[in-house]
C-alpha atoms as a PDB file:
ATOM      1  CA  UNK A   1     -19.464  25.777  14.593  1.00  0.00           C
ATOM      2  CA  UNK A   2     -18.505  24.709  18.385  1.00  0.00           C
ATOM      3  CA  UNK A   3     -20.042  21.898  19.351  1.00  0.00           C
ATOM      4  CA  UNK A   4     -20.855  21.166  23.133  1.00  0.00           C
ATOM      5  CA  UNK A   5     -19.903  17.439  22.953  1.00  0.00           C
ATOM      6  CA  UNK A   6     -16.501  18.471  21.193  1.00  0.00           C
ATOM      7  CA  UNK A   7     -15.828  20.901  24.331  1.00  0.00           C
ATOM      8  CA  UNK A   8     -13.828  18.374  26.793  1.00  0.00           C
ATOM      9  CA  UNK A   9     -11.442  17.104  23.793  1.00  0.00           C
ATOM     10  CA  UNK A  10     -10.529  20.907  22.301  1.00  0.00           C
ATOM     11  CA  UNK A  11      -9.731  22.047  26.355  1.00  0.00           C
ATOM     12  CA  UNK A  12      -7.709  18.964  26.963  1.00  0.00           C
ATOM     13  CA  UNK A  13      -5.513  19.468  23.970  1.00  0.00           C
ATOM     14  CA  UNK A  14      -5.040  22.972  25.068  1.00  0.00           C
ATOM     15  CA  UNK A  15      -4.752  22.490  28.129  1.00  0.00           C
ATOM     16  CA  UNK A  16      -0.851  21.717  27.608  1.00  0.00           C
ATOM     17  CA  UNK A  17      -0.352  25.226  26.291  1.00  0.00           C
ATOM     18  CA  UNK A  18      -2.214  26.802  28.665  1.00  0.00           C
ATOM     19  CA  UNK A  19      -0.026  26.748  31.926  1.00  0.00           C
ATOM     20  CA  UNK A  20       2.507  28.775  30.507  1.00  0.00           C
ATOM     21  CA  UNK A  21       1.941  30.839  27.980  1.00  0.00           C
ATOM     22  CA  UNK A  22      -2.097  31.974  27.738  1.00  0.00           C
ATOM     23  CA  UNK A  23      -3.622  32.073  24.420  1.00  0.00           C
ATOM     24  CA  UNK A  24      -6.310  34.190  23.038  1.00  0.00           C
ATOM     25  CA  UNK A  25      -9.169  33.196  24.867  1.00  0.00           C
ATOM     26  CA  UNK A  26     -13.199  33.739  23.288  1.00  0.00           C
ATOM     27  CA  UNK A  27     -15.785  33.813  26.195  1.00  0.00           C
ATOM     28  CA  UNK A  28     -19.143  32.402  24.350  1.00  0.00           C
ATOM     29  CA  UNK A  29     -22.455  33.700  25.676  1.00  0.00           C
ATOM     30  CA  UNK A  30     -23.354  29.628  26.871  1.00  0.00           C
ATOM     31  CA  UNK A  31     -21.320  29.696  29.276  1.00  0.00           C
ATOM     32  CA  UNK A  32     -18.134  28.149  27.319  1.00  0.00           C
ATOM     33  CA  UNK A  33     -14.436  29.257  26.261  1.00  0.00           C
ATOM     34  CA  UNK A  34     -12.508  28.169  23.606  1.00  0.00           C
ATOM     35  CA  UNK A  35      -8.444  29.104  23.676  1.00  0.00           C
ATOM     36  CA  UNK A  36      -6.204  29.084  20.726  1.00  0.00           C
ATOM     37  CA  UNK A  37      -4.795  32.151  18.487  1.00  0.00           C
ATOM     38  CA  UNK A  38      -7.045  34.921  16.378  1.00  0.00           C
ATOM     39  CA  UNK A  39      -6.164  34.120  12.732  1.00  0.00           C
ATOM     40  CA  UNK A  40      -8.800  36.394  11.324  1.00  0.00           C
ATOM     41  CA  UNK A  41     -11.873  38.847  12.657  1.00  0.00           C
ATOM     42  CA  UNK A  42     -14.554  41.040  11.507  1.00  0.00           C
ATOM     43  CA  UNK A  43     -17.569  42.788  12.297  1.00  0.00           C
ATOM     44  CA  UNK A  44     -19.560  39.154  11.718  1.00  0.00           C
ATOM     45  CA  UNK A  45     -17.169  36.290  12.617  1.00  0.00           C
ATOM     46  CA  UNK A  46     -13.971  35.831  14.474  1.00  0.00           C
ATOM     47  CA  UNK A  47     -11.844  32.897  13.055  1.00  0.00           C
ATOM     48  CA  UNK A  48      -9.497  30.801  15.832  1.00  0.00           C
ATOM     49  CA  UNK A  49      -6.733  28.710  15.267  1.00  0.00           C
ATOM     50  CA  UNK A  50      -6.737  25.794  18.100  1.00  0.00           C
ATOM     51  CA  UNK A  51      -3.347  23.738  16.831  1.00  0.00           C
ATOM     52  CA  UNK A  52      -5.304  21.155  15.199  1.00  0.00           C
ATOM     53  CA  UNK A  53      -7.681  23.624  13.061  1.00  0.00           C
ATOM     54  CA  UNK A  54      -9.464  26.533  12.893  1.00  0.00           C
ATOM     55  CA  UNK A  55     -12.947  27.031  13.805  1.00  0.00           C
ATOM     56  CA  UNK A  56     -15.330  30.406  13.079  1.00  0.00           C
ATOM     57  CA  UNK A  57     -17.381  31.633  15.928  1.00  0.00           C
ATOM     58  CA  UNK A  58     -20.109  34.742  14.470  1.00  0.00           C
ATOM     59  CA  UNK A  59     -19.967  37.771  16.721  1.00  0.00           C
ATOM     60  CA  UNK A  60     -23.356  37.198  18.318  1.00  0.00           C
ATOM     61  CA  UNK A  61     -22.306  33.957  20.217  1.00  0.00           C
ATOM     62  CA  UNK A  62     -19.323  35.909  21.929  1.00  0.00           C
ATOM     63  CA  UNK A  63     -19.444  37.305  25.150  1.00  0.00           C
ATOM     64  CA  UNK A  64     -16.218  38.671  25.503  1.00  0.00           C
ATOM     65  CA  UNK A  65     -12.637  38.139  23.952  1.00  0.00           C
ATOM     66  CA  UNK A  66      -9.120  38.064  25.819  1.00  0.00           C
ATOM     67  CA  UNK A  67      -6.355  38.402  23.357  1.00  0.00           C
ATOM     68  CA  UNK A  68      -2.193  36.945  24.119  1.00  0.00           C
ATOM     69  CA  UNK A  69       0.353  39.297  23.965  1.00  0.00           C
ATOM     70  CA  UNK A  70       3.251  38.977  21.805  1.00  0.00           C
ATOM     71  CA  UNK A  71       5.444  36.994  23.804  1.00  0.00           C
ATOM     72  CA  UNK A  72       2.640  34.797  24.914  1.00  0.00           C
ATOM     73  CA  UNK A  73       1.320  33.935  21.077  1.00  0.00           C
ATOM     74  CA  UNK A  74       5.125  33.303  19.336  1.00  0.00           C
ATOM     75  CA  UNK A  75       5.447  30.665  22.566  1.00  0.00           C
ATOM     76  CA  UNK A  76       2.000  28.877  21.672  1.00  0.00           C
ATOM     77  CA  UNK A  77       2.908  28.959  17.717  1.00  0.00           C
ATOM     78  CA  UNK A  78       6.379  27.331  18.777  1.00  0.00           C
ATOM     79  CA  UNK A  79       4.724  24.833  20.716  1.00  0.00           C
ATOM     80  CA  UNK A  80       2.308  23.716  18.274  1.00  0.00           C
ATOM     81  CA  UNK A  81       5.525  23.263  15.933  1.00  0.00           C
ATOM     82  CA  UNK A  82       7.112  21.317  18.391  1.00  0.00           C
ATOM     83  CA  UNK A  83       3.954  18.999  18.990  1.00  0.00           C
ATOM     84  CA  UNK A  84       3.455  18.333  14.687  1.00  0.00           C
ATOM     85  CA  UNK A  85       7.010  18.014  14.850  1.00  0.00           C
ATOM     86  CA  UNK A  86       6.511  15.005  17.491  1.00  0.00           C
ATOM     87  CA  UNK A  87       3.963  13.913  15.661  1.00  0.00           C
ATOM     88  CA  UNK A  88       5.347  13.595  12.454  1.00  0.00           C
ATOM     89  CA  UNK A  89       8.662  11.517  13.951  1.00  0.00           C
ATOM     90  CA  UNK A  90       5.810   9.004  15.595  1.00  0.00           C
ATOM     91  CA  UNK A  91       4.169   8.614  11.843  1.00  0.00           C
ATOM     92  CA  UNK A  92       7.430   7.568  10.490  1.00  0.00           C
ATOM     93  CA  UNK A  93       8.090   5.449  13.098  1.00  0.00           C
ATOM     94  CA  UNK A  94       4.948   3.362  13.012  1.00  0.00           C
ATOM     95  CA  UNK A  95       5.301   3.591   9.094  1.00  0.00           C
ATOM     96  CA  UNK A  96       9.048   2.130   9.564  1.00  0.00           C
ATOM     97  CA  UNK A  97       7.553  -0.555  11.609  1.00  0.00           C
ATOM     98  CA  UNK A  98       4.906  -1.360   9.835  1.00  0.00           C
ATOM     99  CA  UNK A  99       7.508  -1.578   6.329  1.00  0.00           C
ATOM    100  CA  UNK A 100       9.969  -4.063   8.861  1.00  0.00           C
ATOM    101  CA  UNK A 101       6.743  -6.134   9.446  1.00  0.00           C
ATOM    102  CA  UNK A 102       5.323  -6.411   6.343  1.00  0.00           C
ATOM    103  CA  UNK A 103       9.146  -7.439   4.814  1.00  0.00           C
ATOM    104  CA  UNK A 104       9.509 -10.370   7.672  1.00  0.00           C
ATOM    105  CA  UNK A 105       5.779 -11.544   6.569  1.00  0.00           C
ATOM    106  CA  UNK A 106       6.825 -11.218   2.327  1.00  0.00           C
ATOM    107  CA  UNK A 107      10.277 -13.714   3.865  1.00  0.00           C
ATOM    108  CA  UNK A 108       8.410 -16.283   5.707  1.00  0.00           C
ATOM    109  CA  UNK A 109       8.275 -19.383   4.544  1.00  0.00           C
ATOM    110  CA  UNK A 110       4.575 -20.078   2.748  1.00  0.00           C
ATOM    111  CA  UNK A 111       3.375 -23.726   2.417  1.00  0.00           C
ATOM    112  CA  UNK A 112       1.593 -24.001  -1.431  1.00  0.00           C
ATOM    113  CA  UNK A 113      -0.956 -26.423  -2.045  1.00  0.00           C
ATOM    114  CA  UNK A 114       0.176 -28.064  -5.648  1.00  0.00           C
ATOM    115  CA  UNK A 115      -2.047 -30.762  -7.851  1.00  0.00           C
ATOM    116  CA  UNK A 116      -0.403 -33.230  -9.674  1.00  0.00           C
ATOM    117  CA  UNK A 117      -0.735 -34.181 -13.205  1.00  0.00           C
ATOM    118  CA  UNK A 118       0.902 -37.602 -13.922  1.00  0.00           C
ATOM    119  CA  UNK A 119       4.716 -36.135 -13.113  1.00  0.00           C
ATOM    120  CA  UNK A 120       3.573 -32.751 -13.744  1.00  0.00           C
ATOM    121  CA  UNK A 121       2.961 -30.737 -10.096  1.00  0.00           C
ATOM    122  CA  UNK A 122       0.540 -27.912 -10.798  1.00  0.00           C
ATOM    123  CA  UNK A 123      -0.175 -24.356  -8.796  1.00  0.00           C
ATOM    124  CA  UNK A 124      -3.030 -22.121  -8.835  1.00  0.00           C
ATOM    125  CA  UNK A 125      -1.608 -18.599  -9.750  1.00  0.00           C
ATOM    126  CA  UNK A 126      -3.394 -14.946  -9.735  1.00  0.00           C
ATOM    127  CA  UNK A 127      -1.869 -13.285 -12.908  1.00  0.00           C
ATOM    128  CA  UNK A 128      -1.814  -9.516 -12.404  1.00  0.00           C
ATOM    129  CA  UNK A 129      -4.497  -9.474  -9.878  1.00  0.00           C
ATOM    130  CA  UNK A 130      -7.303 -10.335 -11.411  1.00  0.00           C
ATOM    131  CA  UNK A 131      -7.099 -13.286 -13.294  1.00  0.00           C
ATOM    132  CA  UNK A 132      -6.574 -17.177 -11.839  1.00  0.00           C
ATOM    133  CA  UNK A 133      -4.703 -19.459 -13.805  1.00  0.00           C
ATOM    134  CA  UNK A 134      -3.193 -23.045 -13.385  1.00  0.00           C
ATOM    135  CA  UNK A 135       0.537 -22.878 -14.398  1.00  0.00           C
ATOM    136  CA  UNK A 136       2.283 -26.237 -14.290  1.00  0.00           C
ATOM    137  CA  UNK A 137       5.862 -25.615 -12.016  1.00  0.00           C
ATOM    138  CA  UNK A 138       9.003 -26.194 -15.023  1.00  0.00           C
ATOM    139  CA  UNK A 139      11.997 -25.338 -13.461  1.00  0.00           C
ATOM    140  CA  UNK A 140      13.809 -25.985 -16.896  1.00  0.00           C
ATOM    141  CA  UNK A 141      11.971 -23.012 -18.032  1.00  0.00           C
ATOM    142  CA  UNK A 142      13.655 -19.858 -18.287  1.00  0.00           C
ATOM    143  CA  UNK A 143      10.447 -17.455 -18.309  1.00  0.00           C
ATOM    144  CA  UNK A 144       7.078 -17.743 -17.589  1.00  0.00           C
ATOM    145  CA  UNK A 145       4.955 -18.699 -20.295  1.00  0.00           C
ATOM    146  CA  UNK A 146       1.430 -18.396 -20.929  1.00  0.00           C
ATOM    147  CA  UNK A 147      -1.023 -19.064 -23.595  1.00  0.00           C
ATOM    148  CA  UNK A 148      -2.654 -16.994 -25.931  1.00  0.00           C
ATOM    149  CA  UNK A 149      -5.857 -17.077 -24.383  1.00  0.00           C
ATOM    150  CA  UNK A 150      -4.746 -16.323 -21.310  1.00  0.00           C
ATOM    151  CA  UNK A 151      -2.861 -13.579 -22.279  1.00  0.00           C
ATOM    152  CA  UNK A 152      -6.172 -12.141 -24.194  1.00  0.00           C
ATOM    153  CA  UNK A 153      -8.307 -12.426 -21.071  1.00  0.00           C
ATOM    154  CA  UNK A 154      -5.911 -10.418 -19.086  1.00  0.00           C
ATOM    155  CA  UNK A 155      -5.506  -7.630 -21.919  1.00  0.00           C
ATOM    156  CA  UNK A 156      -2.201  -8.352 -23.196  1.00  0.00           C
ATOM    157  CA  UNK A 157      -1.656  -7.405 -26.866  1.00  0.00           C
ATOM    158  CA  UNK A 158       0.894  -9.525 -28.355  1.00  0.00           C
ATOM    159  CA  UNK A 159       1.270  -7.773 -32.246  1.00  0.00           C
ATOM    160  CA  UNK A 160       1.816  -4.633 -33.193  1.00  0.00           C
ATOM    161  CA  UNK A 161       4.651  -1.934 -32.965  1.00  0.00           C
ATOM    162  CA  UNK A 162       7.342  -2.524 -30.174  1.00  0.00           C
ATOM    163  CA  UNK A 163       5.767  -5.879 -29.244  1.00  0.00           C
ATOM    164  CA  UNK A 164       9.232  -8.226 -29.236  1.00  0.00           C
ATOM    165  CA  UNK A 165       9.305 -12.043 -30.821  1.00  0.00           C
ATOM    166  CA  UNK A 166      11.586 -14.394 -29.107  1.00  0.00           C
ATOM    167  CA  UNK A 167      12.194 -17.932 -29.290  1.00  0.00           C
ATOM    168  CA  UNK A 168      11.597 -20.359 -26.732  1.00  0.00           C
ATOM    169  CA  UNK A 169      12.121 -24.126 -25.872  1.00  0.00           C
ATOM    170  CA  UNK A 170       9.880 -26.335 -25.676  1.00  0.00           C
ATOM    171  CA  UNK A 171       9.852 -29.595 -22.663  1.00  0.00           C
ATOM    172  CA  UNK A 172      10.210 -31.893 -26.050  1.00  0.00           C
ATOM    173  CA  UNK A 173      12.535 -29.820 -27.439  1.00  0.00           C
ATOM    174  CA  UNK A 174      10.557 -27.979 -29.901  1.00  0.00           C
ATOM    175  CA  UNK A 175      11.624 -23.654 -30.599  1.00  0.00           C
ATOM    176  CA  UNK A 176       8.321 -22.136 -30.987  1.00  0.00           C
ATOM    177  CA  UNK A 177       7.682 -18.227 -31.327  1.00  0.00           C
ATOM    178  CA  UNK A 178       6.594 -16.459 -28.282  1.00  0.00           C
ATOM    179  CA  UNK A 179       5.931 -12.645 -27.678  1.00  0.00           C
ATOM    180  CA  UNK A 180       8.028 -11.011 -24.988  1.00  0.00           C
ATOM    181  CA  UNK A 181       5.641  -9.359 -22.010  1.00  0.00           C
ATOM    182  CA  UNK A 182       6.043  -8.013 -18.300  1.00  0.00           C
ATOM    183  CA  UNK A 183       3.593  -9.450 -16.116  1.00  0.00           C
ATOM    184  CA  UNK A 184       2.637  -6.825 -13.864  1.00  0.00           C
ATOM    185  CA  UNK A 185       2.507  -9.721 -10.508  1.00  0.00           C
ATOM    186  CA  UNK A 186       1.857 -13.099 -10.210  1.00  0.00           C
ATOM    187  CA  UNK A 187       0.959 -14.373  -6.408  1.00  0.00           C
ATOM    188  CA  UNK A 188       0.644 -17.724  -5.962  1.00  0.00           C
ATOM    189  CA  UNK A 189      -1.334 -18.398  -2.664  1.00  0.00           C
ATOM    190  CA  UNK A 190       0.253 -15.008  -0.759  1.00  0.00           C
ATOM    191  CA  UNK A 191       3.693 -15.591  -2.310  1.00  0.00           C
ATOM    192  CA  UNK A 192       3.958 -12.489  -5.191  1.00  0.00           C
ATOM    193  CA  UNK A 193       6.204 -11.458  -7.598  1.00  0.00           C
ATOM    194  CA  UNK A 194       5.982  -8.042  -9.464  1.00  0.00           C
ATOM    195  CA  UNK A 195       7.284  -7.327 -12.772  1.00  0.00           C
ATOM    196  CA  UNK A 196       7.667 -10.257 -14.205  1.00  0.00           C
ATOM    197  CA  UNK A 197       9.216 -11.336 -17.513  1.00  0.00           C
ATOM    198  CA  UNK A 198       7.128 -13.787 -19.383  1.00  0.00           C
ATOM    199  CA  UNK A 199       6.225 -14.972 -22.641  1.00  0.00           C
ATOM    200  CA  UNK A 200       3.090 -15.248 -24.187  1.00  0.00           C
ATOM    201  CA  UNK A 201       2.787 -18.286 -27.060  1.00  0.00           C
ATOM    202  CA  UNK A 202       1.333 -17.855 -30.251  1.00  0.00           C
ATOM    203  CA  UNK A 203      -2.156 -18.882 -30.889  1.00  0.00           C
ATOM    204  CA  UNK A 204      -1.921 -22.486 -32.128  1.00  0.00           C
ATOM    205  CA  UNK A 205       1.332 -23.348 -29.607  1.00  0.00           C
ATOM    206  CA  UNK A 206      -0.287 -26.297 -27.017  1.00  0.00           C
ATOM    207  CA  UNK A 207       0.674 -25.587 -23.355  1.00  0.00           C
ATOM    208  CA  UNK A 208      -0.315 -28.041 -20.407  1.00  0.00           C
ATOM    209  CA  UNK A 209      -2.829 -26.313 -18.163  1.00  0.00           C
ATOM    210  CA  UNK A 210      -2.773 -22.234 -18.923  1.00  0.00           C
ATOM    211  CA  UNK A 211       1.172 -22.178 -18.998  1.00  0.00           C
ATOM    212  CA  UNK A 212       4.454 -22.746 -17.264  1.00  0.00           C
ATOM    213  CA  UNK A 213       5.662 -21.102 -14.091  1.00  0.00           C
ATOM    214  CA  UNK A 214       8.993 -20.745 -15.058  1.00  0.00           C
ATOM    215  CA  UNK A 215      12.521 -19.734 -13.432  1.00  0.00           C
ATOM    216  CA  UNK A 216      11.704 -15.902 -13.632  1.00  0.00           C
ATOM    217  CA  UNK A 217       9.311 -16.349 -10.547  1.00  0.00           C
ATOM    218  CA  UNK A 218      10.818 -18.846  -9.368  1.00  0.00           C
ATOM    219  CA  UNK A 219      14.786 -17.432  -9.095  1.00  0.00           C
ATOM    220  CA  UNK A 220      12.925 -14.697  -6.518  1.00  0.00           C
ATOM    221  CA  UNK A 221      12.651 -17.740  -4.166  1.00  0.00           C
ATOM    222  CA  UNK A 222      14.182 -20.880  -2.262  1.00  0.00           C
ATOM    223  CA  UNK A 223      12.217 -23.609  -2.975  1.00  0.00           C
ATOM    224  CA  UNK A 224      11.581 -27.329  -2.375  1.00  0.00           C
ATOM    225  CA  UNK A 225       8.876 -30.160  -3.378  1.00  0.00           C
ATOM    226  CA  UNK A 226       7.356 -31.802  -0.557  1.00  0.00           C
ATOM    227  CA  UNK A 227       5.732 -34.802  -2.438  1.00  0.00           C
ATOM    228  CA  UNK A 228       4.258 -36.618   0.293  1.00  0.00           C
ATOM    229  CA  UNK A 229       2.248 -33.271   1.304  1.00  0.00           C
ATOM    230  CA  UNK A 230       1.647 -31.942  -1.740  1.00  0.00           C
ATOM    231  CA  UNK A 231       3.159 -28.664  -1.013  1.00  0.00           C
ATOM    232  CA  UNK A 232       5.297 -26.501  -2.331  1.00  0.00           C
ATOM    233  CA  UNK A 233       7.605 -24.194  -0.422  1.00  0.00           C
ATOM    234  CA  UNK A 234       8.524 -21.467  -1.146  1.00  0.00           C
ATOM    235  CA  UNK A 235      10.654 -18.528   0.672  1.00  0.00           C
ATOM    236  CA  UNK A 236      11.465 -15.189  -1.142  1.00  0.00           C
ATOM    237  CA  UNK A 237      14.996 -14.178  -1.197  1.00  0.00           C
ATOM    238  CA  UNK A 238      15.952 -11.303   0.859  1.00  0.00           C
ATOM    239  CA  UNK A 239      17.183  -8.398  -1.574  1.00  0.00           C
END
């Protein structure tokens, strides 16, 4: 239904139609009109189409009704094609934009706040969105690794049918068994990774902290230790 306080935004639109090509225009008994095309009418309700949707007026608020001719309604239908048209090109702009922005903010360089353990520097990591973790930075590592516990608070089953046993080293040189797994992300204070290989250790395999962030995050980045901060930096690799 029309609605008075709606009145000044429907004419304005229309308004750019209206000075050269004049649309079907319904005359309501309050004193209004509303311009746009018939779509659809009957003995009860007349349906209009004002570019930017249709509204239904019932026969008893309608005064009178002026209908376009031919010539007039094909110019109004083009021009409403013209105007989504324009719209749609300023939607993909703004998305482009907004795709260029958010790919200068994912390259900037991000300052990470690391602990230390002894020699050990560790980071606080989100594993697949929902679930912290403290991974301890091992650049001689050629996945990430987590533990078993870990991996069972974020849902991962390691056993079963298609679930793949590697081998992997050890900082003391130990080959322990490890189940193969994609991490669906890991951010680390804003800087993220998706799909991620990793490695999940078996049950009774000792890791330092929750695991090791490993070279399969870390070869998405440049990075560098600043010791006397405490920080890590790291700057994602433009693909």
């Amino acid at each position: 239904m029309f609605k008075s306080k709606n009145g000044a935004l429907i004419l304005l639109f229309l308004f750019s139609f209206a000075q050269d090509a004049r649309a079907d225009i319904i005359y309501l008994r309050n004193g209004r009109s509303i311009e746009g095309l018939i779509t659809k009418e009957n003995d009860e309700e007349v349906e209009l189409n004002i570019g930017i949707g249709k509204m239904k007026f019932r026969r008893v608020e309608i005064e009178s009704i002026h209908k376009s001719n031919p010539n007039e309604a094909a110019l109004i239908r083009k021009r409403w094609i013209s105007q989504s048209q324009e719209e749609e090109e300023r939607r993909l702009r703004k998305e482009l934009e907004l795709q260029e922005q958010r790919r200068k903010d994912e390259l900037r360089p991000r300052e990470i706040e690391v602990s230390r353990t002894g020699e050990h520097i560790i980071v606080n990591a989100l594993l697949n969105g929902k679930l912290g973790a403290s991974l301890l930075l091992d650049t001689g590592a050629s996945l990430v690794l987590i533990s078993g516990q870990i991996a069972q608070r974020l849902g991962i089953k390691t056993s079963g049918p298609g679930r793949v046993k590697i081998m992997t080293k050890m900082a003391d040189g130990r080959d322990v068994e490890a189940s193969y797994i994609v991490l669906e992300s890991i951010n680390v204070q804003g800087a993220e990774v998706r799909d991620i290989p990793a490695a999940v250790l078996s049950g009774d395999t000792v890791l330092p902290e929750d695991g090791l962030l490993g070279m399969s995050f870390l070869k998405n980045f440049n990075f560098q230790i600043d010791s006397a901060n405490k920080k890590l930096i790291l700057q994602k690799l433009e693909k």
